[in-house]
PDB file of N, CA and C in Angstrom:
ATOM      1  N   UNK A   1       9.235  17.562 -11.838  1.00  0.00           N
ATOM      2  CA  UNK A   1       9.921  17.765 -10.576  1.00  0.00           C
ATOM      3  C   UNK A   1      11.008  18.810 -10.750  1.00  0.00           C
ATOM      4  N   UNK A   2      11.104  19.443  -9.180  1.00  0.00           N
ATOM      5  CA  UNK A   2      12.332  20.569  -9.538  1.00  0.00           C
ATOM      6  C   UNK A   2      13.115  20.532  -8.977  1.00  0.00           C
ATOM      7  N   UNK A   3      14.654  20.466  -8.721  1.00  0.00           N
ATOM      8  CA  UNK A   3      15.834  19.834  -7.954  1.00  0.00           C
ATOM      9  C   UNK A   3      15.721  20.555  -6.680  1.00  0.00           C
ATOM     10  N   UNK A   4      14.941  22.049  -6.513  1.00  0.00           N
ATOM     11  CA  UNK A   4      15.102  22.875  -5.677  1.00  0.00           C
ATOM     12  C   UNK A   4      13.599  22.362  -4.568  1.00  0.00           C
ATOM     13  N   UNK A   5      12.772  21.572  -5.143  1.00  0.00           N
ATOM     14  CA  UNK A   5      11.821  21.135  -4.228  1.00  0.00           C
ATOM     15  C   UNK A   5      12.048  19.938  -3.675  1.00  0.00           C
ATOM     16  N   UNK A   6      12.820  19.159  -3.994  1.00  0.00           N
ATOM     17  CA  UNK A   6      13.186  17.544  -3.689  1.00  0.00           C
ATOM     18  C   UNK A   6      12.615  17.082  -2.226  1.00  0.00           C
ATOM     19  N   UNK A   7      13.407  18.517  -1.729  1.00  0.00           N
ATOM     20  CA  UNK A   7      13.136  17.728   0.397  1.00  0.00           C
ATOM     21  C   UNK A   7      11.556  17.840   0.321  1.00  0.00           C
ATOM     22  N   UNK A   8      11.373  18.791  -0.225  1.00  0.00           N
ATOM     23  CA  UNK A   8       9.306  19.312   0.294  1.00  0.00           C
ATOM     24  C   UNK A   8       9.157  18.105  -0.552  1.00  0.00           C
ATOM     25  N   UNK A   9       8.942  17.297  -1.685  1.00  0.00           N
ATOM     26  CA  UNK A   9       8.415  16.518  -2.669  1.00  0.00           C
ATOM     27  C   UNK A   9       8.827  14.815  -1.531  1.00  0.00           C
ATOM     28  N   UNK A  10      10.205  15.107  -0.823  1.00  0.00           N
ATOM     29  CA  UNK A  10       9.887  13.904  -0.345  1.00  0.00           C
ATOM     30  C   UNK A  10       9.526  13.944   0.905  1.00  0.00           C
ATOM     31  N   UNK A  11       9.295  14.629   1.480  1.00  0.00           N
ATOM     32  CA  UNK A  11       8.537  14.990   3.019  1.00  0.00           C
ATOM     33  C   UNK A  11       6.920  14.349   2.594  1.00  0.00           C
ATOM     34  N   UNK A  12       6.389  15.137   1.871  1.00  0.00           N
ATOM     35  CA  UNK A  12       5.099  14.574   1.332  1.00  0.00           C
ATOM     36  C   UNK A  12       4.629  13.822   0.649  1.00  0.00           C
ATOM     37  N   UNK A  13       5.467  13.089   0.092  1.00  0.00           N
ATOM     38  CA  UNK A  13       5.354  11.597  -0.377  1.00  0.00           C
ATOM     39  C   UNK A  13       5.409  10.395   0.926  1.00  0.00           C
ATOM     40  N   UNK A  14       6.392  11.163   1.497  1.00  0.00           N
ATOM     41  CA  UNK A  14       6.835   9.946   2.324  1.00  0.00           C
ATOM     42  C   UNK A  14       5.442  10.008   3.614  1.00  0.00           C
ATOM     43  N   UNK A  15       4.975  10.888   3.907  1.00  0.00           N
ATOM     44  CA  UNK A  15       4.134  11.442   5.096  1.00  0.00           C
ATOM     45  C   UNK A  15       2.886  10.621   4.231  1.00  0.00           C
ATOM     46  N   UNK A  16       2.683  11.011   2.614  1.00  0.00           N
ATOM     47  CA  UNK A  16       1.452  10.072   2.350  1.00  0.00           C
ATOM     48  C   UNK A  16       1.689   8.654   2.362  1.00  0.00           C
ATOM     49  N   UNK A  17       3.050   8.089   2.195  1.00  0.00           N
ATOM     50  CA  UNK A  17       2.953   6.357   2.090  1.00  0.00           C
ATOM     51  C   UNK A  17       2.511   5.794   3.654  1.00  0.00           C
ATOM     52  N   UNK A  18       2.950   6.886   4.093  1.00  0.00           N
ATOM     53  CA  UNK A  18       2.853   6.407   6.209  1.00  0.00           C
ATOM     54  C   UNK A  18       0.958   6.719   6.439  1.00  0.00           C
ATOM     55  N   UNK A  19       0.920   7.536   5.609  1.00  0.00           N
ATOM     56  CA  UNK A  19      -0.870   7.893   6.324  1.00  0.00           C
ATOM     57  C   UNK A  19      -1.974   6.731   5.640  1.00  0.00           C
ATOM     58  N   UNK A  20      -1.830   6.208   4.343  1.00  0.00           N
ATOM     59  CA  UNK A  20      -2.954   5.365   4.142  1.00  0.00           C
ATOM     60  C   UNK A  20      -2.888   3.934   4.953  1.00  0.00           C
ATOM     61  N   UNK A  21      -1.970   3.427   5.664  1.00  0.00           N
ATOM     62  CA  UNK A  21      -1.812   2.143   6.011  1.00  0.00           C
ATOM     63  C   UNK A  21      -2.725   3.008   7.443  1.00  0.00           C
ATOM     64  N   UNK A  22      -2.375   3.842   8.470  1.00  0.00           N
ATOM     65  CA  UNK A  22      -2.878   4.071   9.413  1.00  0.00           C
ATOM     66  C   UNK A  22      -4.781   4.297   9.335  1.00  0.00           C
ATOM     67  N   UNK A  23      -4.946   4.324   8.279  1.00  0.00           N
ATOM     68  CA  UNK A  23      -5.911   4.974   7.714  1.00  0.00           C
ATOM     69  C   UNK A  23      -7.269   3.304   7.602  1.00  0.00           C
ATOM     70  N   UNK A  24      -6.435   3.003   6.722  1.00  0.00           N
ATOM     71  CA  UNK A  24      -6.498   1.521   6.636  1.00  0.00           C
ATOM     72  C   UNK A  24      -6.702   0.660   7.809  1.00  0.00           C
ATOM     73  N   UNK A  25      -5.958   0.444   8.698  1.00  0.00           N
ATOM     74  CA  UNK A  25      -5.483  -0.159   9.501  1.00  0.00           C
ATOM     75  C   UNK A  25      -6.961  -0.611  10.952  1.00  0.00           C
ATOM     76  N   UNK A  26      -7.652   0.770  10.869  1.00  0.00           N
ATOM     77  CA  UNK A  26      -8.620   1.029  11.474  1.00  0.00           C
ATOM     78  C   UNK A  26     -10.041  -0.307  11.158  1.00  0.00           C
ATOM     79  N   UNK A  27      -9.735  -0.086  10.161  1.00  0.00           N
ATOM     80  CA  UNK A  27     -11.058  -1.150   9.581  1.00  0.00           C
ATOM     81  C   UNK A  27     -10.572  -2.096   9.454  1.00  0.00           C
ATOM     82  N   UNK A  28      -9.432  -2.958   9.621  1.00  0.00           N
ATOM     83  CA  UNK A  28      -9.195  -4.087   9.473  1.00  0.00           C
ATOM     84  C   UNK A  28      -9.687  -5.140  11.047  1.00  0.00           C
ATOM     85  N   UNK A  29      -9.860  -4.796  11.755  1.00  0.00           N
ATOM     86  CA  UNK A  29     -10.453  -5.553  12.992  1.00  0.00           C
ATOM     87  C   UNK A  29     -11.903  -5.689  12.371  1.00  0.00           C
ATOM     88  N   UNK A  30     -12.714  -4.836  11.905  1.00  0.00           N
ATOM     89  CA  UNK A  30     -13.645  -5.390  11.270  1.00  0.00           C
ATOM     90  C   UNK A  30     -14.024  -6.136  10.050  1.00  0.00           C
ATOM     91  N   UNK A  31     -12.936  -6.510   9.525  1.00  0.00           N
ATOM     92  CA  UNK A  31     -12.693  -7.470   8.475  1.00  0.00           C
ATOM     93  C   UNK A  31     -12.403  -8.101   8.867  1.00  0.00           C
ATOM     94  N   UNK A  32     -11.829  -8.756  10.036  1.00  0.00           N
ATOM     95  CA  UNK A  32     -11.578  -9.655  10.579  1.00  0.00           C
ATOM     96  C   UNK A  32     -12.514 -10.693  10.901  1.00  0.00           C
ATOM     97  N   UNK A  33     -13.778  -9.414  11.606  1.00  0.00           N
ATOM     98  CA  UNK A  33     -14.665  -9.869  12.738  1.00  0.00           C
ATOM     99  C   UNK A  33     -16.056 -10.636  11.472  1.00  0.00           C
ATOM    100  N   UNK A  34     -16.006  -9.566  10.008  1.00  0.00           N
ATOM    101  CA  UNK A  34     -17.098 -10.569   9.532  1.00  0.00           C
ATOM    102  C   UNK A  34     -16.135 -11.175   8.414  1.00  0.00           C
ATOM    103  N   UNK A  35     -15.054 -11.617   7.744  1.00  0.00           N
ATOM    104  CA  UNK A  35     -14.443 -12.363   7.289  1.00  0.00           C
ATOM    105  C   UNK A  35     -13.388 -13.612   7.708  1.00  0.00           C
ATOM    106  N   UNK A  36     -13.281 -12.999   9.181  1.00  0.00           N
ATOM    107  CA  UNK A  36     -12.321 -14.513  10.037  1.00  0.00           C
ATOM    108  C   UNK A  36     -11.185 -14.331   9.140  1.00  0.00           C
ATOM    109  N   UNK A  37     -10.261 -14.611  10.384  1.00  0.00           N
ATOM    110  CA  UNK A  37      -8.805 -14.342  10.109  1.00  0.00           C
ATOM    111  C   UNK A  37      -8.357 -15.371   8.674  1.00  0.00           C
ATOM    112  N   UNK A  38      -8.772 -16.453   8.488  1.00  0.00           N
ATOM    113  CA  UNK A  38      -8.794 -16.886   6.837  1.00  0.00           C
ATOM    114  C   UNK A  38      -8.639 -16.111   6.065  1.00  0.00           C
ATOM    115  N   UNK A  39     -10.491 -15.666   5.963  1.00  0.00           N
ATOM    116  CA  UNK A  39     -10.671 -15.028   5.114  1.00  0.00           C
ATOM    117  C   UNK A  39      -9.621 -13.665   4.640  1.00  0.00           C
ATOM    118  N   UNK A  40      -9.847 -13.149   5.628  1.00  0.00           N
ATOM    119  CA  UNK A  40      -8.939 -11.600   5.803  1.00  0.00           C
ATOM    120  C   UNK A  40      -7.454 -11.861   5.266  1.00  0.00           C
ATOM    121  N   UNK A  41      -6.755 -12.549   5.452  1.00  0.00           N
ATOM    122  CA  UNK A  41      -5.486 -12.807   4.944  1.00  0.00           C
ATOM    123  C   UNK A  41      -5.405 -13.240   3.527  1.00  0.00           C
ATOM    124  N   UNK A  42      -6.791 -13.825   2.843  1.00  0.00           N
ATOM    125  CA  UNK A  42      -6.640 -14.345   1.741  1.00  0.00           C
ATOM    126  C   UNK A  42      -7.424 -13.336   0.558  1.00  0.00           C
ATOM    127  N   UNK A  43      -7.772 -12.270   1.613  1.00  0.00           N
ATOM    128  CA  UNK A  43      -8.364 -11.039   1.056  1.00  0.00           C
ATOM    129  C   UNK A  43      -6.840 -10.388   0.724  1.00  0.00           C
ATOM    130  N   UNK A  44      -6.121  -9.621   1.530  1.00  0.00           N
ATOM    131  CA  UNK A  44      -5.187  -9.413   1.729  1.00  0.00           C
ATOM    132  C   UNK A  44      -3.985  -9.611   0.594  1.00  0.00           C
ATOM    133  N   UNK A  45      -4.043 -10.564   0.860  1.00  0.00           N
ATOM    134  CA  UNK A  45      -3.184 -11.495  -0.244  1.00  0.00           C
ATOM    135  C   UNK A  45      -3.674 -11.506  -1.668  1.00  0.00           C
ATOM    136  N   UNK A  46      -5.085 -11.278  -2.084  1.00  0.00           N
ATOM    137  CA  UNK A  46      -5.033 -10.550  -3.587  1.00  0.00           C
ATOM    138  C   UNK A  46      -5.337  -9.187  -3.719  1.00  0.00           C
ATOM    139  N   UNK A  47      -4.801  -8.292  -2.843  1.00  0.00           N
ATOM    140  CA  UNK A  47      -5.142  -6.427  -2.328  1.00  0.00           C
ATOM    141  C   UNK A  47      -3.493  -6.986  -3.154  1.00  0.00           C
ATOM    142  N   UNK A  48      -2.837  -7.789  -2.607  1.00  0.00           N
ATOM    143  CA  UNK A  48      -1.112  -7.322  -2.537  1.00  0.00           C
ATOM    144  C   UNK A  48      -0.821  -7.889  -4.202  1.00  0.00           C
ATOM    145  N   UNK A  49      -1.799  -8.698  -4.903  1.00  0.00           N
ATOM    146  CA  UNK A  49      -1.113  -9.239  -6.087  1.00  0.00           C
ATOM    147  C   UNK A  49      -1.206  -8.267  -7.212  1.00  0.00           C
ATOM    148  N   UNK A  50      -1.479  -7.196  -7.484  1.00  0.00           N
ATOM    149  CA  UNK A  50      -1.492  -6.114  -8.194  1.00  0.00           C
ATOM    150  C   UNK A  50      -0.224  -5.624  -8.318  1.00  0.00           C
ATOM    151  N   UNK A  51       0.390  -5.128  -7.146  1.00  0.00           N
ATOM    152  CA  UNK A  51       1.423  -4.798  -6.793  1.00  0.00           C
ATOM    153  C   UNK A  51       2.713  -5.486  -7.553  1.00  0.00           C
ATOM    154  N   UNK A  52       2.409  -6.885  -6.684  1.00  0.00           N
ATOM    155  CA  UNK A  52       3.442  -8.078  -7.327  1.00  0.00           C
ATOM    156  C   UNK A  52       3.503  -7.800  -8.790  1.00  0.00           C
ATOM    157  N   UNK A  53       2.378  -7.390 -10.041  1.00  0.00           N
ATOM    158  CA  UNK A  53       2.107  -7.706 -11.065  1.00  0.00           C
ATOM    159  C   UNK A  53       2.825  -6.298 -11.512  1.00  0.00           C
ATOM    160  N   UNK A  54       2.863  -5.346 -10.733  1.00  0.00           N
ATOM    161  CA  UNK A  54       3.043  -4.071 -11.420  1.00  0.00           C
ATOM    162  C   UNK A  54       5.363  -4.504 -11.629  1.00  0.00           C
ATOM    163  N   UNK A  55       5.560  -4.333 -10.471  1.00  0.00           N
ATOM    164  CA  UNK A  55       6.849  -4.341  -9.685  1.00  0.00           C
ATOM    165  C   UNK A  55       7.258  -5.805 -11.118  1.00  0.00           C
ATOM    166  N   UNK A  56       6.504  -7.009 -11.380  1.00  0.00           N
ATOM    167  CA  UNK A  56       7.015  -7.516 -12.675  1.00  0.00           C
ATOM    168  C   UNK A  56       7.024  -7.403 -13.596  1.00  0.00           C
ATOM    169  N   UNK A  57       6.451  -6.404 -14.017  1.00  0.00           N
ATOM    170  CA  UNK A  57       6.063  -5.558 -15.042  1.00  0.00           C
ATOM    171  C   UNK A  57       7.428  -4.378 -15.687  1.00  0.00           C
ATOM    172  N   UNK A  58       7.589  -3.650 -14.400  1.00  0.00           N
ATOM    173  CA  UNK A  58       8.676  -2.359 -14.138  1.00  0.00           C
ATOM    174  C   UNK A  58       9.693  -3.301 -14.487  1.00  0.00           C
ATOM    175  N   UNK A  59      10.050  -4.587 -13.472  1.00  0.00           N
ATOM    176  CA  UNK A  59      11.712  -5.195 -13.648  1.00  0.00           C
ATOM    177  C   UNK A  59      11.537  -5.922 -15.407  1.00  0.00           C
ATOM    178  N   UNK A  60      10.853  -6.519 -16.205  1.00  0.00           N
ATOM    179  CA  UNK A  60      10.832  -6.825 -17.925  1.00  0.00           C
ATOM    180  C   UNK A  60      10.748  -5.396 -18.218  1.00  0.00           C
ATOM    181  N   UNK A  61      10.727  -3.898 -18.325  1.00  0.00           N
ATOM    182  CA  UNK A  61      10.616  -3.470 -18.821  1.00  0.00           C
ATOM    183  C   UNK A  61      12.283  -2.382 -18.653  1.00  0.00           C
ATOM    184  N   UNK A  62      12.903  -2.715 -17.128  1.00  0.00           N
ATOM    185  CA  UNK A  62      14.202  -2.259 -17.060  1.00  0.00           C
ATOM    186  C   UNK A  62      15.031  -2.945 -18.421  1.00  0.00           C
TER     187      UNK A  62
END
């Protein structure tokens, strides 16, 4: 990274964290429709435990 690109580096970071959820977001009525709102949330809910695992990972390693 270069101190002189910062704004462009976070314009386009930030523009990609906003575009995959919209992206996403589209196909989730059809996960709905053949997994039922159960299912879909409990899908969901191990999409998100990776995350959880990484983020405990980063804070033992601060």
């Amino acid at each position: 990274t270069n101190i002189s690109f910062t704004a462009v580096q976070y314009a386009i970071f930030s523009s990609l964290m906003t575009l995959l959820p919209k992206l996403l977001g589209g196909y989730s009525g059809t996960l709905v429709e053949q997994l039922g709102y159960p299912g879909f949330f409990i899908f969901t809910t191990i999409l998100g435990l990776p995350v959880l695992l990484i983020i405990n990972s980063a804070k033992k390693q601060r």
